[in-house]
C-alpha atoms as a PDB file:
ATOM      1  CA  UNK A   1     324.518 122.789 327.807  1.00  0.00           C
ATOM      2  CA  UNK A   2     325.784 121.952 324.294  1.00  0.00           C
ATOM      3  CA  UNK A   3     324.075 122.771 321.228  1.00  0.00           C
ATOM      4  CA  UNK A   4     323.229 119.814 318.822  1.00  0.00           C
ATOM      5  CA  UNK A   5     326.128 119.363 316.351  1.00  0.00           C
ATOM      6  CA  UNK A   6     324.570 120.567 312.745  1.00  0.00           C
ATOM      7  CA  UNK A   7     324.826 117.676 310.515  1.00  0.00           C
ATOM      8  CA  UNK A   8     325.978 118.950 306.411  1.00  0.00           C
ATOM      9  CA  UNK A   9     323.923 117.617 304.287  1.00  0.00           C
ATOM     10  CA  UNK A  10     324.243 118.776 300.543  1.00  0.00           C
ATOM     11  CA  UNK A  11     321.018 120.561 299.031  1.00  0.00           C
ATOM     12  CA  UNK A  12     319.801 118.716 295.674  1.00  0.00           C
ATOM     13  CA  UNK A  13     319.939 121.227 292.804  1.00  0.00           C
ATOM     14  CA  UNK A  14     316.564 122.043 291.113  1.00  0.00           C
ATOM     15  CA  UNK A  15     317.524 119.599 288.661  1.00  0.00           C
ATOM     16  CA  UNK A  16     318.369 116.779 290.873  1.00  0.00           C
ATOM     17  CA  UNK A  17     315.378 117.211 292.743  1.00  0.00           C
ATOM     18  CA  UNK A  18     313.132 116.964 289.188  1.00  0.00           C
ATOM     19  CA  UNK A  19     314.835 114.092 288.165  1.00  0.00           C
ATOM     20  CA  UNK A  20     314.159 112.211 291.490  1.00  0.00           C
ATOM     21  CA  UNK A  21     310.025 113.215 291.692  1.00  0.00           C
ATOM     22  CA  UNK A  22     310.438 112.024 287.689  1.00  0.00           C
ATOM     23  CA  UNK A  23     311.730 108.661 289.055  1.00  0.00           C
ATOM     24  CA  UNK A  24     309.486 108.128 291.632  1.00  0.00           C
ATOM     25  CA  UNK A  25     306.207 109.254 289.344  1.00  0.00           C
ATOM     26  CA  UNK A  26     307.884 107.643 285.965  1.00  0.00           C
ATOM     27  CA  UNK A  27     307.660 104.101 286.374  1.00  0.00           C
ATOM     28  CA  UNK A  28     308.941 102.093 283.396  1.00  0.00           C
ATOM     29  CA  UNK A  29     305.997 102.179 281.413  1.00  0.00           C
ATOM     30  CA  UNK A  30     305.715 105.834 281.358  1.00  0.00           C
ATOM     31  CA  UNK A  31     309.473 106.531 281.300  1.00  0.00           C
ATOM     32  CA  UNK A  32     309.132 103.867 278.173  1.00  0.00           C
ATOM     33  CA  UNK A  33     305.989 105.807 277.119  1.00  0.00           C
ATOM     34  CA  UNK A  34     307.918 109.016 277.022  1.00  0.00           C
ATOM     35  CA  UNK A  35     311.179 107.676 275.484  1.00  0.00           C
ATOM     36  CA  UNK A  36     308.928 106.210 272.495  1.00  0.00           C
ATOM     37  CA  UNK A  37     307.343 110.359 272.359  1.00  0.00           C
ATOM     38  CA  UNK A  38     310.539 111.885 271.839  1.00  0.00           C
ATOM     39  CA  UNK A  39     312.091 109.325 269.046  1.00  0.00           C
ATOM     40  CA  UNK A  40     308.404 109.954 267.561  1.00  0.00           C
ATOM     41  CA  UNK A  41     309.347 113.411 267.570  1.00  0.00           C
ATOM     42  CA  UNK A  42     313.059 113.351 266.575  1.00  0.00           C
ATOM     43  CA  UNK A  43     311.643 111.329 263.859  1.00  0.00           C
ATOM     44  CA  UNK A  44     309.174 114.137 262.411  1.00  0.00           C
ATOM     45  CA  UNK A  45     311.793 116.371 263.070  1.00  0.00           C
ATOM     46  CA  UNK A  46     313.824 114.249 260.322  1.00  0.00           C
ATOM     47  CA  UNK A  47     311.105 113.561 257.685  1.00  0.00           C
ATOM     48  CA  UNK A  48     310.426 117.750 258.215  1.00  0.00           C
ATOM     49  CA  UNK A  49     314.393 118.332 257.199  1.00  0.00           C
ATOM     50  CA  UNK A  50     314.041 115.813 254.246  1.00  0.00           C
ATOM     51  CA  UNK A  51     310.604 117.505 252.759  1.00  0.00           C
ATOM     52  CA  UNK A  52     312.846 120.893 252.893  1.00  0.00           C
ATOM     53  CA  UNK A  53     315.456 119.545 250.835  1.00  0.00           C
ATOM     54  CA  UNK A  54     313.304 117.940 248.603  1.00  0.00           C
ATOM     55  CA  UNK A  55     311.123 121.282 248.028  1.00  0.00           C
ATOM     56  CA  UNK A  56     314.336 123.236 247.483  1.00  0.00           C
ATOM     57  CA  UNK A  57     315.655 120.415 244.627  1.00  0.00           C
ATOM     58  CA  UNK A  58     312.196 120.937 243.255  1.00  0.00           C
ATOM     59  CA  UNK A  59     312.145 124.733 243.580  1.00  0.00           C
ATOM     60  CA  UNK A  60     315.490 124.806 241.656  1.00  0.00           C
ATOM     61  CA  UNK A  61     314.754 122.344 238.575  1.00  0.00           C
ATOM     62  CA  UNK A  62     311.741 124.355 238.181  1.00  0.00           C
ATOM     63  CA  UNK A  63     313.167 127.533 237.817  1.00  0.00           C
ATOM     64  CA  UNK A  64     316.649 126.444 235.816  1.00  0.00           C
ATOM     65  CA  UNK A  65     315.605 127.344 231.862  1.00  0.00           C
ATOM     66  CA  UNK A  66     314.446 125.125 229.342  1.00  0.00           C
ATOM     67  CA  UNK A  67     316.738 123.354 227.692  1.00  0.00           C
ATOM     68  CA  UNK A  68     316.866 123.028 223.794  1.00  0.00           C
ATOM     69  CA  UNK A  69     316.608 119.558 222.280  1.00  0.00           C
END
């Protein structure tokens, strides 16, 4: 008697296998839901970066002397 011939099949990675439950759970309202999360973030991220430049301009005309006129 032969044994069965063992089929090869290749084993998702940990990653693969996320991103397929995600697909299955994420419909597109949720995956559209989550997109519009991280632009909202990306977006503080921005307006953050542009409040720390404009302290640091501010920071630096305040401290530069007095000038005569």
């Amino acid at each position: 008697m032969q044994a069965a011939p063992v089929r090869a099949t290749a084993i998702p990675t940990f990653t693969e296998a996320l991103r397929a439950v995600e697909a299955v759970l994420m419909r597109n309202g949720q995956r559209t839901a989550r997109r519009n999360a991280w632009n909202a973030v990306l977006e503080d991220r921005r307006r953050a970066s542009d409040r720390r430049e404009v302290q640091h301009v501010l920071e630096a005309v305040a401290h530069r002397a007095p000038q005569a006129t």
